[in-house]
Protein backbone atom coordinates (compact mmCIF):
# COMPACT_ATOMS: atom_id res chain seq x y z
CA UNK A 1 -103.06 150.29 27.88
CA UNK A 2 -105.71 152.82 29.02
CA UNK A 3 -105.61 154.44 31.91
CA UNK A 4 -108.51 152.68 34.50
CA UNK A 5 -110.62 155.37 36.10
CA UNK A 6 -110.43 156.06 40.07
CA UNK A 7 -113.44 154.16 41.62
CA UNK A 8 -116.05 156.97 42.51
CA UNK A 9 -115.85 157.22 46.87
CA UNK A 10 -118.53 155.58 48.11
CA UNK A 11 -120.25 158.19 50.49
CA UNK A 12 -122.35 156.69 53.41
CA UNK A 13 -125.74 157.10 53.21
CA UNK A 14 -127.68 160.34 54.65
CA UNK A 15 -128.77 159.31 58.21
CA UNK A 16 -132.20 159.48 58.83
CA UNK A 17 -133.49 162.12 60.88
CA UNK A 18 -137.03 162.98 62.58
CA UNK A 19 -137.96 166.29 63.91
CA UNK A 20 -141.22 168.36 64.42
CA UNK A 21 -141.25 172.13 65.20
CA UNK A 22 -144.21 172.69 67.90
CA UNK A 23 -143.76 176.36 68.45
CA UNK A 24 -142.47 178.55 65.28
CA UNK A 25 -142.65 182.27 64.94
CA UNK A 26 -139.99 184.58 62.78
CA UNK A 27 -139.31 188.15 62.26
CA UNK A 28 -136.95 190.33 60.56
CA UNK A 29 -133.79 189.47 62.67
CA UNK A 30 -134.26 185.53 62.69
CA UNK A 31 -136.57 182.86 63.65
CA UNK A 32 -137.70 180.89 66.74
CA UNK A 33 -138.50 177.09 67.17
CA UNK A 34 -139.31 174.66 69.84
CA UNK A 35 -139.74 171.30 69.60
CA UNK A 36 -137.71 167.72 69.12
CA UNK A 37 -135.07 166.19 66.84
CA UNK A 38 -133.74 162.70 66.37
CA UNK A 39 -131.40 160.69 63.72
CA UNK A 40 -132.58 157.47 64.68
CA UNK A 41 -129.35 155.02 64.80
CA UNK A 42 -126.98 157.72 65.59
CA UNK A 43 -126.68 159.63 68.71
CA UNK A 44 -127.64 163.41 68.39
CA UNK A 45 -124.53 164.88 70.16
CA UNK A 46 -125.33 168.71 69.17
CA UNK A 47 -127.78 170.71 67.56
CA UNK A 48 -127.03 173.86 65.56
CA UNK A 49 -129.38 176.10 62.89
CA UNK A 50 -127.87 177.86 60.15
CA UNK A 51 -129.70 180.73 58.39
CA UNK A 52 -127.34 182.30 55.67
CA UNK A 53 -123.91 182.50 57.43
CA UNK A 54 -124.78 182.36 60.38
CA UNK A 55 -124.66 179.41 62.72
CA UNK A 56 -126.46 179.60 66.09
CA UNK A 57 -125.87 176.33 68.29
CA UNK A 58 -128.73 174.98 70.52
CA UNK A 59 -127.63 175.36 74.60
CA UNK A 60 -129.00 172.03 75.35
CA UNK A 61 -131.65 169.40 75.30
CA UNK A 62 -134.48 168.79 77.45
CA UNK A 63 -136.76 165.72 77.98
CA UNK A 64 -139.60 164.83 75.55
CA UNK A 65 -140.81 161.41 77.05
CA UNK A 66 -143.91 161.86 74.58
CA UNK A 67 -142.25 161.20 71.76
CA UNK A 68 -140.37 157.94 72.60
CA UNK A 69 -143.97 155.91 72.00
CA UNK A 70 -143.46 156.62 68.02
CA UNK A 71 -140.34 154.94 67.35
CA UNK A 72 -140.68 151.71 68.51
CA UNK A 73 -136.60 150.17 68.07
CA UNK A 74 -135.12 152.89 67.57
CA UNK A 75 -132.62 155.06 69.55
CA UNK A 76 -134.17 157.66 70.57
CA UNK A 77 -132.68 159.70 73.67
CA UNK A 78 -135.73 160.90 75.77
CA UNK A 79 -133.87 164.05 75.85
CA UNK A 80 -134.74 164.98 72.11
CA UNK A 81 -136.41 168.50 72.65
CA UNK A 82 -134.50 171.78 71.86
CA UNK A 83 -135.13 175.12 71.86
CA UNK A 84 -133.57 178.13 69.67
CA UNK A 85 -133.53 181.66 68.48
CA UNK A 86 -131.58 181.80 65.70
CA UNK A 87 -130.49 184.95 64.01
CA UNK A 88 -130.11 185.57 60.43
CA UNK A 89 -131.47 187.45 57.34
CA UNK A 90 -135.55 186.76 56.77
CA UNK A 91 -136.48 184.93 53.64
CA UNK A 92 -133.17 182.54 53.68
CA UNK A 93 -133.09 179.01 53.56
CA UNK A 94 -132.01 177.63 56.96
CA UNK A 95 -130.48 174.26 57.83
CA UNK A 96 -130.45 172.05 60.79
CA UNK A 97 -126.65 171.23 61.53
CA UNK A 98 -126.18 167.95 63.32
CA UNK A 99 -123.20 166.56 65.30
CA UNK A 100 -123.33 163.13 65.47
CA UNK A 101 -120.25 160.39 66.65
CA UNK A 102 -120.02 159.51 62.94
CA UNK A 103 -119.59 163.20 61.78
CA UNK A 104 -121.60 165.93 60.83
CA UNK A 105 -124.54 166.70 58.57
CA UNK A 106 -127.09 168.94 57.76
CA UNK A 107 -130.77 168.79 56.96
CA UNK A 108 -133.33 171.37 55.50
CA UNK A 109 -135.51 173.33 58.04
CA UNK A 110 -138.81 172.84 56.90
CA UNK A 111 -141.09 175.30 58.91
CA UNK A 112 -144.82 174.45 59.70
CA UNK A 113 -147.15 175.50 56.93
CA UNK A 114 -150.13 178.06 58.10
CA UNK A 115 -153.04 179.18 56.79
CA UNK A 116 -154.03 182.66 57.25
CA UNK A 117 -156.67 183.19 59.68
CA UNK A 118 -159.73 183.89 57.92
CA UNK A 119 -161.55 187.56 58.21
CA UNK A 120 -164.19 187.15 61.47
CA UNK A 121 -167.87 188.58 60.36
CA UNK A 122 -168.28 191.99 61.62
CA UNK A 123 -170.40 191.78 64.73
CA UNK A 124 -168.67 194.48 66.91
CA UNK A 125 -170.01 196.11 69.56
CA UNK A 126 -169.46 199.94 67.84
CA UNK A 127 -172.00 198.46 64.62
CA UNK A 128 -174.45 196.98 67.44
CA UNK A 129 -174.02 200.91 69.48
CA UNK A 130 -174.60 202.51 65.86
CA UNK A 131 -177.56 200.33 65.29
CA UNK A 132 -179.24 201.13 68.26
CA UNK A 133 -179.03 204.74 68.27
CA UNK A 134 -180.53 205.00 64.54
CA UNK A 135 -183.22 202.83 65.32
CA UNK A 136 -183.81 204.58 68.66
CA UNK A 137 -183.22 208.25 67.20
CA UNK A 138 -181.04 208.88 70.16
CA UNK A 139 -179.57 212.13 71.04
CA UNK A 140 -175.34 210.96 70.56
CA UNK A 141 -172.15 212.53 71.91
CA UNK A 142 -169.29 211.45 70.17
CA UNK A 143 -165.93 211.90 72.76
CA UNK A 144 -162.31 212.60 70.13
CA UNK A 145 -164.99 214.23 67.15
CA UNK A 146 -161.49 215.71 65.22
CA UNK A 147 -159.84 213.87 62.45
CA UNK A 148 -156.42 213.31 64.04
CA UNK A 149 -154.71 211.51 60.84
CA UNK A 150 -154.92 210.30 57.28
CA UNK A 151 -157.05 207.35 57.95
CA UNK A 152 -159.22 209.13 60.21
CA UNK A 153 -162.29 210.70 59.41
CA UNK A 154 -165.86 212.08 60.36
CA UNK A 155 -167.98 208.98 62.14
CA UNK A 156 -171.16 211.46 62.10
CA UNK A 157 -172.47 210.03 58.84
CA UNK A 158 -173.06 206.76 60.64
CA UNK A 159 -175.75 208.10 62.58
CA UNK A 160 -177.52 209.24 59.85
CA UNK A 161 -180.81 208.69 62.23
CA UNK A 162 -179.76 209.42 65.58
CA UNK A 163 -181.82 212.50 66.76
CA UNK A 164 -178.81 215.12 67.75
CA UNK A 165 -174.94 214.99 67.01
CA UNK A 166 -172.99 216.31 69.53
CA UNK A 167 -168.83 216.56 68.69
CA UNK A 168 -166.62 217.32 71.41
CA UNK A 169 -162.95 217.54 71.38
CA UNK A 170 -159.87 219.31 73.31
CA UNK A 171 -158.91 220.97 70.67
CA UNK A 172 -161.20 222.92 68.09
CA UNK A 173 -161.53 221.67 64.49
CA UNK A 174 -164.29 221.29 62.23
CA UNK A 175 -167.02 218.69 63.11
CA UNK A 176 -166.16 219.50 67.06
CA UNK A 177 -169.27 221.00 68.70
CA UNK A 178 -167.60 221.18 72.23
CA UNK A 179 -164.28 222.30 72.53
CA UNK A 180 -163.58 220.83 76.03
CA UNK A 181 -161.90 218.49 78.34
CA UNK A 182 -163.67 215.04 78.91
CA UNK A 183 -162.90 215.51 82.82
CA UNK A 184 -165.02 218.04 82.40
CA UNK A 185 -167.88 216.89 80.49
CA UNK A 186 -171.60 217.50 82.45
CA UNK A 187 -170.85 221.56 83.24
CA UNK A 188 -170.14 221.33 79.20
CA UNK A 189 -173.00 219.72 77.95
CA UNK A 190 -175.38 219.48 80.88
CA UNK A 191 -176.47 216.65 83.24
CA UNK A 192 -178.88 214.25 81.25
CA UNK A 193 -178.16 215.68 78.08
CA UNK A 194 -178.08 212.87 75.75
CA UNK A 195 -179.10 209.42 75.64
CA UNK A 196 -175.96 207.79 73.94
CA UNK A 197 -171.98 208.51 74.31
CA UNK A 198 -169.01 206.70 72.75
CA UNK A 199 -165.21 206.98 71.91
CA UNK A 200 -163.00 205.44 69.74
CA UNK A 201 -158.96 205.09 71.00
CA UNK A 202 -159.85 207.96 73.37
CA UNK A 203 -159.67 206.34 76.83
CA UNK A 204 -155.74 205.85 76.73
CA UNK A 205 -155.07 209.48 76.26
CA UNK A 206 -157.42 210.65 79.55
CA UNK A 207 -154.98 211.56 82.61
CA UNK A 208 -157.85 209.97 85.13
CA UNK A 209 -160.65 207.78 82.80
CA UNK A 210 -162.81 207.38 86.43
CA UNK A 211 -163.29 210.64 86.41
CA UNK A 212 -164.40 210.53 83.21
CA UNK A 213 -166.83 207.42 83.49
CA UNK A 214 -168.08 209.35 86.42
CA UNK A 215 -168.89 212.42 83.82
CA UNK A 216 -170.62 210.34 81.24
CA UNK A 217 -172.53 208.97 83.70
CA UNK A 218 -173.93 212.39 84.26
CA UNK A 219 -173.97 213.82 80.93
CA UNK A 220 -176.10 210.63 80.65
CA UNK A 221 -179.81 210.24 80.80
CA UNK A 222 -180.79 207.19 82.68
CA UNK A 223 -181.12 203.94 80.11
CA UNK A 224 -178.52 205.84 77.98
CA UNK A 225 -175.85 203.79 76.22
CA UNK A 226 -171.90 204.16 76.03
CA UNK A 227 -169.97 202.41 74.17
CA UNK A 228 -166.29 202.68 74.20
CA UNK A 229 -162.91 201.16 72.29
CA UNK A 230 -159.37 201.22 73.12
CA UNK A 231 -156.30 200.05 73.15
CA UNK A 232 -155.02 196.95 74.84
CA UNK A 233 -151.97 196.22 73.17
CA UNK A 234 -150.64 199.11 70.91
CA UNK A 235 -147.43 200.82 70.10
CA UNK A 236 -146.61 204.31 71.49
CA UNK A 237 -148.49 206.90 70.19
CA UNK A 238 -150.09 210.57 70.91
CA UNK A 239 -147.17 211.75 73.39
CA UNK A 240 -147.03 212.85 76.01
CA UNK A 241 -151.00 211.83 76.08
CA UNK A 242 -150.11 208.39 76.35
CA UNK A 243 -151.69 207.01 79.61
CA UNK A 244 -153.05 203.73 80.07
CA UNK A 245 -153.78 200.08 78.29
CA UNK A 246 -157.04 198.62 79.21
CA UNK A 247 -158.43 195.33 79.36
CA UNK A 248 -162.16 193.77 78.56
CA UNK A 249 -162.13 193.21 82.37
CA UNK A 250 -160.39 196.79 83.18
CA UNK A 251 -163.92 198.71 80.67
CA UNK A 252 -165.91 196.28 83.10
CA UNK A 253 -164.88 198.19 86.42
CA UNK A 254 -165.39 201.86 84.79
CA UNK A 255 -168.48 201.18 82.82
CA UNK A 256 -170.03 198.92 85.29
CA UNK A 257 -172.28 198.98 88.69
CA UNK A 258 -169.27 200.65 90.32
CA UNK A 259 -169.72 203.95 87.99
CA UNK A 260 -173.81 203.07 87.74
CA UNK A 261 -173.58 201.15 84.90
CA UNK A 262 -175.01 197.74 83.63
CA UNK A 263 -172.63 195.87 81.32
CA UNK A 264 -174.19 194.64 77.81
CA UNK A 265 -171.23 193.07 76.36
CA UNK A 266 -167.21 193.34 76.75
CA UNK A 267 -164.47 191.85 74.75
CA UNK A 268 -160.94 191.88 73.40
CA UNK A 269 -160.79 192.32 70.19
CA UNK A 270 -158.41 192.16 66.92
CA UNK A 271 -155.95 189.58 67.60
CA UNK A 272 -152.11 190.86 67.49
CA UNK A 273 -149.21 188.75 67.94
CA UNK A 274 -146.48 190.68 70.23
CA UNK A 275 -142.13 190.25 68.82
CA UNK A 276 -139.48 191.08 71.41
CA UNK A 277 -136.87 193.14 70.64
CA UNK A 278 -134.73 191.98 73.54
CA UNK A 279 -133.58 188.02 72.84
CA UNK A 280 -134.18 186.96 76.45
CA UNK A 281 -134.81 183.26 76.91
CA UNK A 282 -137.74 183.97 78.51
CA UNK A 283 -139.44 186.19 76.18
CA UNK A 284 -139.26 183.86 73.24
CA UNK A 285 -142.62 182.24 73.82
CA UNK A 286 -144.13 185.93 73.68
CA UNK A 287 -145.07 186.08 70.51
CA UNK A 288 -147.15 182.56 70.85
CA UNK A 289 -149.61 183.58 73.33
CA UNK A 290 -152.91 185.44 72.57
CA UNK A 291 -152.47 188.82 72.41
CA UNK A 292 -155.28 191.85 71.62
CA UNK A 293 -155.15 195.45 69.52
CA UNK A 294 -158.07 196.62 71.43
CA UNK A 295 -160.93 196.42 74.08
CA UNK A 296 -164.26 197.51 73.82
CA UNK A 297 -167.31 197.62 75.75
CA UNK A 298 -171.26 198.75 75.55
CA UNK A 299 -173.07 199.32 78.36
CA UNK A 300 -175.90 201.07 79.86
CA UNK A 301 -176.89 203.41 82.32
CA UNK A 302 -179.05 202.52 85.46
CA UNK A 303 -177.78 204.65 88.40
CA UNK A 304 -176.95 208.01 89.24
CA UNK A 305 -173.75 208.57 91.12
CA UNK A 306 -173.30 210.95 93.97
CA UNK A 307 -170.87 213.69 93.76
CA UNK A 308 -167.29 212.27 94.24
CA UNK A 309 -163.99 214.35 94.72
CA UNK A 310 -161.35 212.01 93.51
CA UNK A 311 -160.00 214.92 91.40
CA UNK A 312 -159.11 216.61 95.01
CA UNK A 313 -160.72 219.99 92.81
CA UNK A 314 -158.03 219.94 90.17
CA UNK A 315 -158.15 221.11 87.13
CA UNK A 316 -156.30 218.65 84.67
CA UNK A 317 -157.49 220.53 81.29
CA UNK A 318 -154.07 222.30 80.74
CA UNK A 319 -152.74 218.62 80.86
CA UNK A 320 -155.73 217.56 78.30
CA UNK A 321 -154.77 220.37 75.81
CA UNK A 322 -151.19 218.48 75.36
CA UNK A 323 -152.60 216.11 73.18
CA UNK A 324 -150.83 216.45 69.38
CA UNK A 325 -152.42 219.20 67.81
CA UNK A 326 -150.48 219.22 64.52
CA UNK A 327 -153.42 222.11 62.83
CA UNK A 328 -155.61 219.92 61.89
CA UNK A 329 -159.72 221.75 61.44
């Protein structure tokens, strides 16, 4: 008589779960969520995500009351949020792990889809300064004239128009009219002696930048223009030269009625997320909140300034002249 096959174990059925990630953000040691998770019937007793092999356990649950309203029936604890940084190699699948009174089981992460961000038009403020000083054939001074790196280059072809070029620079190199430093500027070039001035990722590597709004105001001619962009969040760069992150609000004080200027337009530009190294609980949400590359600002001159002595009479050029070198010209 042939042998009857085993019956096949009759597994219980994959509980049903709910969850929706809020707040999501991943780099190249793990990944980051916030938001809720529910099984329905069963009780949620713990919470763990697994990327690879590792297993990272969430510390505890806290109350989302606004997502009771949706399931009607079913039982839901109020405390249903969670929040996690889980470590483990980019690019892997990862899996909710869920400890329940009737066992465990796990259930795919399934991340929030996002589209890229699409490409703003280019309406800056340096295209609206360029514009106006080739349609007003203004006399320009460009502030950082040398080519400092391989994407960097000569911006004197933009203003094919503009009625004088000036380049000046700390350090001599071709294109650099004005070997000088910027703290310095009106015995260089004169008081009045152009109409327009600008920089581009200049201002963080000036020791005292009021002292040098205070200059351009004087190598200005009244109704002159600046225009100016730096840094507002950015990585390390130029040491020692280093100095200072500025804000829309922070080009507002130095090129504004303060330094006898009228402002045209400010604003942050070039949105930048920011990823902590350090996995402190309260630097997760970092990388979720607005963040800038760079501030810029174009504004105009309407007042004179009196003599100030801030500086105290010091000279900071030998300071200036640390700025990388590296033989460029």
């Amino acid at each position: 008589m042939p042998a009857v096959p085993a019956p096949e174990p009759v597994l219980p059925p994959e509980p049903l779960v709910a969850y929706d990630i809020d707040w999501f953000w991943c780099d190249a040691y793990g990944m980051y969520m916030r938001g809720w998770f529910h099984a329905y019937d069963r009780k949620v007793e713990g919470l763990s995500v697994r990327i690879g092999d590792e297993e990272t356990t969430v510390s505890g649950f806290h109350e989302r009351t606004d997502v009771l309203p949706h399931f009607p029936g079913a039982a839901v604890s109020k405390d249903c949020g969670f929040e996690i940084y889980a470590p483990g190699p980019p690019a892997t699948r990862a899996v909710f792990v869920v400890d329940t009174p009737e066992g465990r089981f796990e259930t795919p992460v399934k991340p929030p889809r996002r589209e890229l961000p699409a490409q703003p038009k280019d309406s800056s403020l340096y295209h609206r300064f360029i514009e106006i000083v080739n349609r007003e054939q203004l006399s320009v001074l460009e502030l950082g004239a040398r080519a400092v790196g391989p994407i960097s280059g000569s911006n004197r072809p933009l203003f094919s128009n503009a009625k004088r070029y000036i380049g000046m620079d700390i350090h001599p190199a071709q294109g650099v009219d004005v070997v000088g430093d910027a703290h310095r500027m009106s015995a260089l070039v004169g008081e009045g002696a152009v109409e327009a001035l600008y920089s581009v990722a200049v201002l963080e590597h000036l020791e005292r930048p009021w002292l040098v709004a205070e200059e351009m105001n004087r190598a200005l001619k009244i109704g002159g223009y600046v225009f100016h962009s730096t840094v507002h969040s950015w990585p390390l760069h130029e040491v020692p030269n280093d100095f200072w992150r500025f804000s829309d609000e922070g080009l507002k004080v130095l090129f504004g009625p303060a330094y006898g200027f009228e402002v045209i337009d400010a604003k942050l530009a070039t949105p930048v997320n920011i990823y902590p190294q350090t996995r402190i609980n309260g630097l997760w949400q970092m990388p979720l909140n607005p963040g800038y590359a760079e501030a810029c600002i174009l504004s105009r001159k309407v007042a004179e300034l009196p003599r100030h002595s801030q500086d105290g009479g010091e000279d900071v050029s030998e300071r200036a002249r640390l700025y990388p070198f590296r033989g460029e010209g």
